[in-house]
Protein backbone atom coordinates (compact mmCIF):
# COMPACT_ATOMS: atom_id res chain seq x y z
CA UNK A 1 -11.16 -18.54 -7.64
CA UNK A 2 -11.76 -22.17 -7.08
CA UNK A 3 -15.89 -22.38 -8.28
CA UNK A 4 -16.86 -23.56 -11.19
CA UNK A 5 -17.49 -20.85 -13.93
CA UNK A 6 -19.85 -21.31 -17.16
CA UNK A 7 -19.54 -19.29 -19.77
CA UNK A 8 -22.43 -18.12 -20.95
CA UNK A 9 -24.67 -18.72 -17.59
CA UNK A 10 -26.37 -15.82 -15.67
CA UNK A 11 -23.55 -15.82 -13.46
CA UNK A 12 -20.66 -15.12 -16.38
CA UNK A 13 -23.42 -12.18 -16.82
CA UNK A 14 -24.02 -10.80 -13.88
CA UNK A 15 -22.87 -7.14 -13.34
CA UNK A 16 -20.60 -8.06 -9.94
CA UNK A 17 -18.50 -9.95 -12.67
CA UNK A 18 -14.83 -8.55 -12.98
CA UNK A 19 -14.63 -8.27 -16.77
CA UNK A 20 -10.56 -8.30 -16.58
CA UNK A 21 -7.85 -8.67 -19.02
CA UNK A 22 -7.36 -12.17 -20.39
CA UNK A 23 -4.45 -14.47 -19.22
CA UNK A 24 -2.98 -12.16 -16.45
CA UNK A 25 -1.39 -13.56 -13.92
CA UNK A 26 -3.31 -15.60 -11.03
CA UNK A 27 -1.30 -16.50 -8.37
CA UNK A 28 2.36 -17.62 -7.22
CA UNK A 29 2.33 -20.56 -8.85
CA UNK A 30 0.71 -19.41 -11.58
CA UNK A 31 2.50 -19.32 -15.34
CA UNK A 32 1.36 -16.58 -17.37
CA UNK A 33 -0.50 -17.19 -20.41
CA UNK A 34 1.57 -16.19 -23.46
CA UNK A 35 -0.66 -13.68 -25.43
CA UNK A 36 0.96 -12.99 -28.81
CA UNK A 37 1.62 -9.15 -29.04
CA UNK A 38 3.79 -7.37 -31.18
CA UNK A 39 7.47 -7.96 -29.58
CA UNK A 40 8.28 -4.64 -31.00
CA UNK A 41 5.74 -2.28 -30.03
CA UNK A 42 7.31 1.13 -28.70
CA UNK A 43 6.54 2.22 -25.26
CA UNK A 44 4.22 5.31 -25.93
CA UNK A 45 2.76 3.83 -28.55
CA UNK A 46 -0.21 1.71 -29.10
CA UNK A 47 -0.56 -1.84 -30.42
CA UNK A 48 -1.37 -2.57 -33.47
CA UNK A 49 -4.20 -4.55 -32.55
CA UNK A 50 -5.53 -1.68 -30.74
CA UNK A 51 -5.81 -3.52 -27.71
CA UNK A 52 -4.33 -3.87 -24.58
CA UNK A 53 -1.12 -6.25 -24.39
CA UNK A 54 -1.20 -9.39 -22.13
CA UNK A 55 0.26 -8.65 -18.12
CA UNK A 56 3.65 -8.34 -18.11
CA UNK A 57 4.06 -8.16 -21.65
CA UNK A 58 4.89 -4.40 -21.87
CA UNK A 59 6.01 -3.02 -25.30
CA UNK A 60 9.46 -2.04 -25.26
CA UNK A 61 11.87 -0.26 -27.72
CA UNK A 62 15.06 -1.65 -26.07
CA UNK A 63 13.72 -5.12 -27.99
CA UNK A 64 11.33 -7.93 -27.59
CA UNK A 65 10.57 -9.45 -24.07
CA UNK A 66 11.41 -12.66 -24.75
CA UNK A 67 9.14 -14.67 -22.31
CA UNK A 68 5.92 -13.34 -20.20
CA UNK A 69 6.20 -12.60 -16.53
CA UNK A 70 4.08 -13.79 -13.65
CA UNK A 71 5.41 -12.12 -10.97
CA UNK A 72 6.57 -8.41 -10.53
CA UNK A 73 9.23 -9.35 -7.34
CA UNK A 74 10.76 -5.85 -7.21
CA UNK A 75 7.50 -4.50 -6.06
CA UNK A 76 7.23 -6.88 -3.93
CA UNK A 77 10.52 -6.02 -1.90
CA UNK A 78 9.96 -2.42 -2.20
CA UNK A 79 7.15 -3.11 0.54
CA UNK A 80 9.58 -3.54 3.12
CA UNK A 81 11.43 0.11 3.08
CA UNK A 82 7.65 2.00 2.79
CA UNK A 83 6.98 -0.18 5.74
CA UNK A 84 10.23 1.18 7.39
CA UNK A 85 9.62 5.07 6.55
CA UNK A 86 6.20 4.37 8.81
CA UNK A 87 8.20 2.67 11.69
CA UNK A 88 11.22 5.48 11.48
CA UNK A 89 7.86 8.00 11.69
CA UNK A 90 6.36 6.22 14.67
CA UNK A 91 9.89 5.74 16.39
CA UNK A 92 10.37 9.94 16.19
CA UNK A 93 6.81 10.11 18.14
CA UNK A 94 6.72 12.74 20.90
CA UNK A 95 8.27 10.39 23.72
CA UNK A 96 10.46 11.58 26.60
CA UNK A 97 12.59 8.36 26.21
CA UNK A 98 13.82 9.74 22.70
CA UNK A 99 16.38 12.32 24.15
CA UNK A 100 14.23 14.81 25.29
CA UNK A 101 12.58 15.99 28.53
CA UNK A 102 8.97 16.95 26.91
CA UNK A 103 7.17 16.17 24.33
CA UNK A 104 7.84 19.50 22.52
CA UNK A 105 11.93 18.42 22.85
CA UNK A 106 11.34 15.37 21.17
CA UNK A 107 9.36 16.48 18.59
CA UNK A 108 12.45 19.31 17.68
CA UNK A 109 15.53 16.56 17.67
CA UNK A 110 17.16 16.36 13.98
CA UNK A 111 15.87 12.52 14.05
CA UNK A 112 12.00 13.70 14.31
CA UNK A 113 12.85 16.59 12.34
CA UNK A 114 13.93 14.06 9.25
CA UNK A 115 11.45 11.90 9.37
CA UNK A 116 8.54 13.82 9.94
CA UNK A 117 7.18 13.02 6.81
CA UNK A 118 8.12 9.75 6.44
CA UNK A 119 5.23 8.12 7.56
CA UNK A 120 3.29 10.35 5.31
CA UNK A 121 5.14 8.76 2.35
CA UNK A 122 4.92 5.19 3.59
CA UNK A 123 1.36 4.91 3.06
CA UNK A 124 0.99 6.98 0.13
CA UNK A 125 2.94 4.27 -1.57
CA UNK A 126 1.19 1.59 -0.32
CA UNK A 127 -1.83 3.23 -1.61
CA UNK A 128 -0.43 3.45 -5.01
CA UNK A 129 0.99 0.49 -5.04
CA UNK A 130 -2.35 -1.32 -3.95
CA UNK A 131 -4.16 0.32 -7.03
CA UNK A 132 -1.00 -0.67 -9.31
CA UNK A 133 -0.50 -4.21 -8.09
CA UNK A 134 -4.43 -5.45 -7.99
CA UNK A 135 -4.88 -3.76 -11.71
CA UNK A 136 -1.58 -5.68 -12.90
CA UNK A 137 -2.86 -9.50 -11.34
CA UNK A 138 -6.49 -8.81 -12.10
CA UNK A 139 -7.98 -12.21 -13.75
CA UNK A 140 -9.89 -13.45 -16.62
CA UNK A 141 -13.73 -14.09 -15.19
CA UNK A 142 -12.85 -13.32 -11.81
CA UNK A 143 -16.31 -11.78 -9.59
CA UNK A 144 -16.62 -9.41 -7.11
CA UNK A 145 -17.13 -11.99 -4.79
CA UNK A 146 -14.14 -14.13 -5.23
CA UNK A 147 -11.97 -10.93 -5.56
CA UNK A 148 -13.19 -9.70 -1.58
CA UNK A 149 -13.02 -13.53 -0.33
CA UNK A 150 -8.91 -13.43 -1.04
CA UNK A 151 -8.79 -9.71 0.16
CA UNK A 152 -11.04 -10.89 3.46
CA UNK A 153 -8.63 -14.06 4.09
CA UNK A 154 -5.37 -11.91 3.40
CA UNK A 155 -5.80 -8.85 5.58
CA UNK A 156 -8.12 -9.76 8.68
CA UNK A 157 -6.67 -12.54 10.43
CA UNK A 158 -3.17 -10.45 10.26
CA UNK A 159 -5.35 -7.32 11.55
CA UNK A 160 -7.16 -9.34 14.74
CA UNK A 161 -4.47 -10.80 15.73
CA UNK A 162 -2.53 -7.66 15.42
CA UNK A 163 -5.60 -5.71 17.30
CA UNK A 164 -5.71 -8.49 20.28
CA UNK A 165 -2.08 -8.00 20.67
CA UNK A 166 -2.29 -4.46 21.20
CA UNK A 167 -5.48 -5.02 23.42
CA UNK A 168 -3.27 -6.97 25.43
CA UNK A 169 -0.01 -5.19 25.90
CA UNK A 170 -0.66 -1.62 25.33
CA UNK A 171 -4.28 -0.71 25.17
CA UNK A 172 -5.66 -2.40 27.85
CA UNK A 173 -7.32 0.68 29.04
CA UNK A 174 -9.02 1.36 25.76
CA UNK A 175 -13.00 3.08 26.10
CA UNK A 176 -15.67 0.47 24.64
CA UNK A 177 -16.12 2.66 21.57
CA UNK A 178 -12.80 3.15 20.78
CA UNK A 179 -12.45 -0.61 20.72
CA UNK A 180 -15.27 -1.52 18.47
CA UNK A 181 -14.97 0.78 15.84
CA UNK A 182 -11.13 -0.16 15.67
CA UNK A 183 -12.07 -4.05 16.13
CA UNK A 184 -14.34 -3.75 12.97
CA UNK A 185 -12.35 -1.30 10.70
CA UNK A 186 -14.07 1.47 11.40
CA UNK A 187 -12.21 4.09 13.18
CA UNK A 188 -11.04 5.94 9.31
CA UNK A 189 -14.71 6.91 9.10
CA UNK A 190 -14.74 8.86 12.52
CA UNK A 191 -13.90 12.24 12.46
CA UNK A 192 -12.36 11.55 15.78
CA UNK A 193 -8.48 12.18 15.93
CA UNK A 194 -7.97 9.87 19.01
CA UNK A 195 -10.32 7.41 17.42
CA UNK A 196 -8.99 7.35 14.61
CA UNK A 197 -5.28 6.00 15.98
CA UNK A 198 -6.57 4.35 18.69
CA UNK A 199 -5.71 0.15 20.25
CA UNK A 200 -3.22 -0.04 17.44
CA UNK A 201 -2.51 3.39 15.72
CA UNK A 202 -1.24 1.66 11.75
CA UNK A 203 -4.44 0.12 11.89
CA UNK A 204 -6.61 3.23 10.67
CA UNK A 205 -4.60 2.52 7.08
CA UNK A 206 -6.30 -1.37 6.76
CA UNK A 207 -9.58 0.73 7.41
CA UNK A 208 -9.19 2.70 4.88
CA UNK A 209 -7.86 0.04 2.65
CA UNK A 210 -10.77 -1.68 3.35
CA UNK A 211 -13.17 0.96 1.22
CA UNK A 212 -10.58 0.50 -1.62
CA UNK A 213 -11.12 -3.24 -2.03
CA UNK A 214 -14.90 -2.20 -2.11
CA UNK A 215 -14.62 -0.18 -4.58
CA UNK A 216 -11.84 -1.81 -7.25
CA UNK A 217 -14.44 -3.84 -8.69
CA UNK A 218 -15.90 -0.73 -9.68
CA UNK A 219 -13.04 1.30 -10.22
CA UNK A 220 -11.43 -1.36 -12.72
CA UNK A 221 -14.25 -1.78 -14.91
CA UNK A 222 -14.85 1.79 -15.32
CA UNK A 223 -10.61 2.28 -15.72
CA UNK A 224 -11.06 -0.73 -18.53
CA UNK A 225 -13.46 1.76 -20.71
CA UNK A 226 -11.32 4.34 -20.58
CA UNK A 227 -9.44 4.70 -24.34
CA UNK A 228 -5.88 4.14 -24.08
CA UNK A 229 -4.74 7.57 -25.61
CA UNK A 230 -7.35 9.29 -22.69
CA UNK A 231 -5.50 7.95 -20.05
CA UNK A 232 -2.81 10.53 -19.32
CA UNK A 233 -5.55 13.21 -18.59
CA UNK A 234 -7.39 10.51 -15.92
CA UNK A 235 -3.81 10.46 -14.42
CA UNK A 236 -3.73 14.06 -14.32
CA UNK A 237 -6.64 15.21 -13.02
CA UNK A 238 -5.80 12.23 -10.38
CA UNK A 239 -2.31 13.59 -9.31
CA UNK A 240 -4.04 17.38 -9.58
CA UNK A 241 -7.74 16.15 -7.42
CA UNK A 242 -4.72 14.80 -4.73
CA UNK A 243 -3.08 17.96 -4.79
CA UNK A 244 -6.38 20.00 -4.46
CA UNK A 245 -7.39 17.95 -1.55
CA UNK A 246 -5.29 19.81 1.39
CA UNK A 247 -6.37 23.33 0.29
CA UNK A 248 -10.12 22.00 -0.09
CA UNK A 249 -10.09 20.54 3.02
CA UNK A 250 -8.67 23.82 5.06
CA UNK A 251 -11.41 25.95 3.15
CA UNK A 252 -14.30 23.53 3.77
CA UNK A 253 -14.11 21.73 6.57
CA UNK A 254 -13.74 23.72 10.60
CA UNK A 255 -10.39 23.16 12.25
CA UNK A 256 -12.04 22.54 15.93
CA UNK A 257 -10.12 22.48 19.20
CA UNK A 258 -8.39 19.09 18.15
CA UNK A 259 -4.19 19.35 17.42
CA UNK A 260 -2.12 16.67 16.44
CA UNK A 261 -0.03 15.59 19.05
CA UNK A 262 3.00 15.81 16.99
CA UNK A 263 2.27 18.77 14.25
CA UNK A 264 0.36 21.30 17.31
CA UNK A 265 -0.52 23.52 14.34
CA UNK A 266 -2.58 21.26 12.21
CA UNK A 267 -6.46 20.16 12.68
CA UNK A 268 -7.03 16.97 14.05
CA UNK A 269 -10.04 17.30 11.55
CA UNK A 270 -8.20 18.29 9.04
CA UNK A 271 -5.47 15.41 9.10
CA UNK A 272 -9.23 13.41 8.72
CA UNK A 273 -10.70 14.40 5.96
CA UNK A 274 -7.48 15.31 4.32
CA UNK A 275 -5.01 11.65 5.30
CA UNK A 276 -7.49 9.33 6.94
CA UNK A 277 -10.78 9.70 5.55
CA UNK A 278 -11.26 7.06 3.01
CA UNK A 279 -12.96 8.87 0.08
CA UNK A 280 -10.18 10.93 0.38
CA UNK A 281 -7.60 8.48 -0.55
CA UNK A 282 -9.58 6.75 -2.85
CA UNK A 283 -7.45 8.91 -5.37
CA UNK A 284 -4.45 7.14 -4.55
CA UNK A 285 -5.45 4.35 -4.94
CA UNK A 286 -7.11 5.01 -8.41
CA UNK A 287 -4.16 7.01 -9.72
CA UNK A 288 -2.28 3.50 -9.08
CA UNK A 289 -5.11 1.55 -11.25
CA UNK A 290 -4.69 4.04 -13.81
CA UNK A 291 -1.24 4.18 -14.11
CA UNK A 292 -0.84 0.10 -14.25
CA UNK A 293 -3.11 0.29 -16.85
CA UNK A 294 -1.26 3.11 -18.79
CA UNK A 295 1.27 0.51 -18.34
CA UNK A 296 -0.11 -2.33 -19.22
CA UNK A 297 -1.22 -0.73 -22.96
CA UNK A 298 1.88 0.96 -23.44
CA UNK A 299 1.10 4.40 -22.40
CA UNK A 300 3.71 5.06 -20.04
CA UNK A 301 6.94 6.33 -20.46
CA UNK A 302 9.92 4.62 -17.81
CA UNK A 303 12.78 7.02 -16.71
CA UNK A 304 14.40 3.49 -14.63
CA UNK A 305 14.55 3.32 -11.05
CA UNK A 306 17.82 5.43 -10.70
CA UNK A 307 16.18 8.84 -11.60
CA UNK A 308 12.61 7.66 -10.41
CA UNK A 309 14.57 7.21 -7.39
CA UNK A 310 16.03 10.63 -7.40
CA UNK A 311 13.27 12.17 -8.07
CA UNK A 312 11.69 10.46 -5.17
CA UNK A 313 14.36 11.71 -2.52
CA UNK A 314 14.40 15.01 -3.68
CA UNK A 315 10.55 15.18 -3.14
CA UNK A 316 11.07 14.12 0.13
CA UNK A 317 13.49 17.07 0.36
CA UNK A 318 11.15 19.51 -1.04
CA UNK A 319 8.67 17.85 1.70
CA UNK A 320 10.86 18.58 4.47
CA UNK A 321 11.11 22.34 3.51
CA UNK A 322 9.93 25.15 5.96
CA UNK A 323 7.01 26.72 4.85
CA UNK A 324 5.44 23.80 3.08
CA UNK A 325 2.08 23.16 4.10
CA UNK A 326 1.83 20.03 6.25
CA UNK A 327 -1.11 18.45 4.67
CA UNK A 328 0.19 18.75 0.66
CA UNK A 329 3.82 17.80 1.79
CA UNK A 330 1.96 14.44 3.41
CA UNK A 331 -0.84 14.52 0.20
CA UNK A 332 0.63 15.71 -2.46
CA UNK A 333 4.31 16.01 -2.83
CA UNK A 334 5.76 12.96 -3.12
CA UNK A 335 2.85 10.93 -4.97
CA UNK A 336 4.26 11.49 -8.56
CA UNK A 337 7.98 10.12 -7.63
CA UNK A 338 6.01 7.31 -6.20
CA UNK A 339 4.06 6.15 -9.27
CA UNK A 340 6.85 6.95 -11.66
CA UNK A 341 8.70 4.49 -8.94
CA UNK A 342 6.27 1.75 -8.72
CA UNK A 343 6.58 1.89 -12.11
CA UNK A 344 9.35 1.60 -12.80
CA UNK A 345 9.99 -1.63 -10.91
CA UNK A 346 7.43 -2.86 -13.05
CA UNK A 347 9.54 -2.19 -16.03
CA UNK A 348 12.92 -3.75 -14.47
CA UNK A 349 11.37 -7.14 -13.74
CA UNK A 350 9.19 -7.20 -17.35
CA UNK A 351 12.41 -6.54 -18.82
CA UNK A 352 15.49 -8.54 -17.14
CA UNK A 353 17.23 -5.39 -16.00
CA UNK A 354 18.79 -5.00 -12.63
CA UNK A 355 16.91 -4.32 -9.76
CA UNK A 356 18.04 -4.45 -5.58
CA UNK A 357 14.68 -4.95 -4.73
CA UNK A 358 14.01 -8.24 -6.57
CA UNK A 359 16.92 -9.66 -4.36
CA UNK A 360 15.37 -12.85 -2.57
CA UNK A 361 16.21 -10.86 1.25
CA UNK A 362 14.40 -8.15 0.04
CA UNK A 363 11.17 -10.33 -1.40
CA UNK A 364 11.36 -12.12 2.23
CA UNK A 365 11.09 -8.62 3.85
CA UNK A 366 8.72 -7.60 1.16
CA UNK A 367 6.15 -10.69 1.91
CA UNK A 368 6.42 -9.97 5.74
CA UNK A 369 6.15 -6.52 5.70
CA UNK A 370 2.23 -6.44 6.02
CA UNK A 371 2.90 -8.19 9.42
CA UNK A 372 5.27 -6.03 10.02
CA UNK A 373 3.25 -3.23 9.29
CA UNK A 374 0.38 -4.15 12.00
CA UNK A 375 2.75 -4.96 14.44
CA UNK A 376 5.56 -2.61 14.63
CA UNK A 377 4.12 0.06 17.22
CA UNK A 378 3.26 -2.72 19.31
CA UNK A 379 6.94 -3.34 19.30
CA UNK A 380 7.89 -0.07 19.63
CA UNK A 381 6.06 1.08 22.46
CA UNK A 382 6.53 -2.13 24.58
CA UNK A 383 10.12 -1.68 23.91
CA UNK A 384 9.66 2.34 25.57
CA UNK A 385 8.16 0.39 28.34
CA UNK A 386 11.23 -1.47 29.36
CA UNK A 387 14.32 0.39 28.85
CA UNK A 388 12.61 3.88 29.94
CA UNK A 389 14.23 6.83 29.06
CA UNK A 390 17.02 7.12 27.07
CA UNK A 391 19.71 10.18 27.00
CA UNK A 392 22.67 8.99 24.24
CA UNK A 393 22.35 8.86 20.81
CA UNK A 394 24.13 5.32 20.77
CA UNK A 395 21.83 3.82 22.75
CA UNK A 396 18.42 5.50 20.98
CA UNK A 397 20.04 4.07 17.81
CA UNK A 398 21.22 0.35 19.53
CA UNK A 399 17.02 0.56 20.82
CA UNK A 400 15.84 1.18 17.54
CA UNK A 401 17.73 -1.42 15.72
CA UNK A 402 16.57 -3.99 18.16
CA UNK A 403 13.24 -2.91 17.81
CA UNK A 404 13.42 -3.32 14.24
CA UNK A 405 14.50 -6.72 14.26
CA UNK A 406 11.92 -8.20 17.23
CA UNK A 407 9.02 -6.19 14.74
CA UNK A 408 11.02 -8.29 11.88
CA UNK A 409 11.06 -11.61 13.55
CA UNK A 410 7.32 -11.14 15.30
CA UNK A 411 6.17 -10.76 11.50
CA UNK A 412 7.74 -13.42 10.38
CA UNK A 413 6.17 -15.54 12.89
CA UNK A 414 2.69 -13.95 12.26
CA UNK A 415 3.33 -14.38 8.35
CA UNK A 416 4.23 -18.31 8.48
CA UNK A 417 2.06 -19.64 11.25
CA UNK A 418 -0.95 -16.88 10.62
CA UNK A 419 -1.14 -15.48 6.71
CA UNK A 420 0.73 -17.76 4.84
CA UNK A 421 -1.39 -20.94 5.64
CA UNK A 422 -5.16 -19.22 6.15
CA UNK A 423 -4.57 -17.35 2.61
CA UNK A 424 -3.57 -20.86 1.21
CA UNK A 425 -6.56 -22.84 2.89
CA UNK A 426 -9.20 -19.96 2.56
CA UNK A 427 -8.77 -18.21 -0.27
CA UNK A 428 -11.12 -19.64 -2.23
CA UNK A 429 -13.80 -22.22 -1.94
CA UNK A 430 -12.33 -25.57 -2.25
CA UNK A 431 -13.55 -28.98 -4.00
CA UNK A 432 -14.06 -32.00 -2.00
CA UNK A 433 -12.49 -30.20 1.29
CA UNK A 434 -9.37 -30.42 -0.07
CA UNK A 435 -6.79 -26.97 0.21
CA UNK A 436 -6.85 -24.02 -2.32
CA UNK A 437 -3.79 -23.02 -3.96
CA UNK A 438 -2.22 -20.41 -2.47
CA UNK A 439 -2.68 -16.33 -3.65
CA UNK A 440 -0.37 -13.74 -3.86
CA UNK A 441 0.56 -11.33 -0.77
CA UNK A 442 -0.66 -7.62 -0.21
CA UNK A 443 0.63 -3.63 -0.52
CA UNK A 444 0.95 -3.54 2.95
CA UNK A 445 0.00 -1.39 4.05
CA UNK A 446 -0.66 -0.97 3.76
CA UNK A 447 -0.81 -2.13 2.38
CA UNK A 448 0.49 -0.36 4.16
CA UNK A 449 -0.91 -3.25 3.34
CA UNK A 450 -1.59 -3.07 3.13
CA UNK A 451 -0.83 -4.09 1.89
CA UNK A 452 -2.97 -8.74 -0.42
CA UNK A 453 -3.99 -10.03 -3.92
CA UNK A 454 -1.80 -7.07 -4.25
CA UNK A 455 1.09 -8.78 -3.69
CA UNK A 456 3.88 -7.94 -6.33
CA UNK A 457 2.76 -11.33 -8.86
């Protein structure tokens, strides 16, 4: 936080304060306090205490965790493949240099056919994972204030320089409106399907994202009152207020002349209120706070990432079905796999066992995916620009990869020379001029962060 806190004063009082568990973990470089709580303590079952144990402490029955945790890697290098299901998405785009003479060719191809919910999944698990990961690193005494300072610092450099980018090389034409409300994170809020993935389409997530870091302040206080042995019906009526939210929004809101480009049955209006709209997702988000607080006081059952995993491709498959409504297969049908996921990398680090995604490639890929995120399409359709059409499958797949890894080495740049040393200067007020220590990365998203102080610590 870097300012000076009193306990006690007006300001330890004041109602902006974060009241948040005691000794979680602050930052990278940050060792976790070592709260003493029962070693033994069955998952599923409370402490004795009654209260919640300390971050990264989770009760186990397999035995004690022998030393506290301050960092939760495997989430952080599951960013990278949600960032990848959104590129695969945005690579299957109606384009006629994709093996197809029309737009309605390249939106039937097996390719687009597989990953036509990809994208859909992608940010659903950022938007988990953002609730999850900012609940888990959420500080003693920390304020409002400090909390959107680190968010600020952590996703809007990334995003301008991201949105001047695609000013530059593929939105030059872009209206004046179009370009303001997507210059100040607005474009979520429009009902305006072209607006809304307009300059640089990934961006509408960050504005969303945006209303979430608003909120958690909120949101966490409120998910702190909560009772431990209450929280499974919060998650509930969470995971059953997502799935409601398609069929609510066909009932209630008008279709209009909009279509997607790529789905020519659905409402542009719909997709809105239904994907973009950020009160909408809101309940992603807090299903993820509730669920690392389930978590956190030993509430949650783990089923390991093998058959969370399963579960999570077959939902996928079960998305991909005919006759599955567009809108809950994007919503609604993959969000349980994901939180019984994202938790279950929780569980793996907290508890030693083996886990690909806390392999130090994938945490690389995991910290730069929130670049990667915001600058992928810019890859992508610069790279459609200069090799034009293509007609093999070979060469659509040597494209791709080669896209991939310019989006992959244009993040990294953007993460070392952009994020990496504003979030360490600016991420909270420093003494004497000197530099803050650094914070922890987002959820890209989003997030796809988004991706943030959501970063896997």
């Amino acid at each position: 936080m870097g300012e000076r806190h009193v306990p006690g004063t007006e300001r330890d009082r004041t109602a902006w304060a974060l009241p948040l568990p005691a000794r979680i973990r602050q930052g990278v470089t940050t060792v976790m306090a070592t709260d003493q709580t029962s070693p033994t303590s069955p998952v599923g079952e409370r402490p004795a205490s009654g209260t919640a144990p300390s971050a990264g402490r989770i009760p186990t029955t397999g035995g004690p965790v022998t030393a506290p945790v301050s960092r939760l890697p495997s989430l952080t290098g599951m960013r990278f493949p949600a960032a990848l299901l959104v590129f695969l998405f945005h690579v299957s785009l109606p384009a006629t240099w994709l093996l197809g003479d029309s737009a309605e060719d390249a939106n039937g191809t097996v390719f687009a056919r597989l990953v036509e919910q990809a994208g859909g999944l992608g940010v659903t698990f950022f938007f988990v994972l953002s609730g999850f990961v900012l609940t888990w690193s959420a500080r003693e005494g920390d304020t409002a204030r400090s909390f959107w300072r680190r968010r600020y610092v952590k996703i809007v450099p990334n995003y301008l320089v991201a949105w001047a980018s695609a000013m530059l090389l593929i939105a030059a034409g872009t209206a004046a409106w179009p370009a303001f409300a997507t210059l100040f994170m607005l474009q979520s809020w429009i009902p305006d399907y072209d607006i809304d993935f307009s300059v640089n389409p990934p961006g509408w997530s960050l504005s969303t994202e945006v209303f979430f870091y608003l909120c958690f302040p909120v949101l966490f206080h409120w998910a702190r009152r909560i009772p431990a042995q209450r929280l499974k019906y919060w998650i509930a009526a969470a995971v059953l207020a997502i799935a409601a939210t398609p069929f609510v929004t066909t009932a209630l809101i008008p279709a209009g002349e909009v279509r997607m480009s790529n789905e020519p049955d659905v409402s542009g209006l719909h997709l809105w209120f239904a994907y973009v709209f950020p009160p909408s997702r809101l309940l992603d988000f807090l299903l993820g706070v509730l669920v690392a607080r389930a978590v956190l006081l030993g509430r949650w059952r783990d089923i390991g990432l093998f058959w969370s995993g399963l579960l999570l491709v077959a939902s996928y498959v079960v998305a991909e079905l005919p006759g599955v409504p567009y809108l809950f297969a994007q919503r609604a049908v993959c969000v349980v796999p994901c939180v019984l996921f994202i938790a279950a990398g929780a569980f793996a680090d907290v508890r030693g066992r083996t886990s690909v995604f806390r392999h130090r490639f994938m945490v690389w890929l995991g910290e730069v995916s929130f670049a990667f995120y915001l600058l992928h399409f810019i890859v992508l359709a610069e790279g459609r620009d200069l090799v034009g059409r293509l007609d093999s499958v070979p060469a659509a797949i040597a494209v791709t990869v080669a896209e991939c890894a310019v989006a992959v080495l244009a993040s990294w740049a953007l993460y070392v020379w952009v994020e990496k040393p504003i979030v360490r200067r600016w991420s909270r007020p420093s003494r004497s001029g000197s530099p803050s220590p650094p914070a922890p990365a987002p959820s890209s998203p989003a997030s796809a962060g988004l991706p943030a102080r959501e970063r896997a610590t």
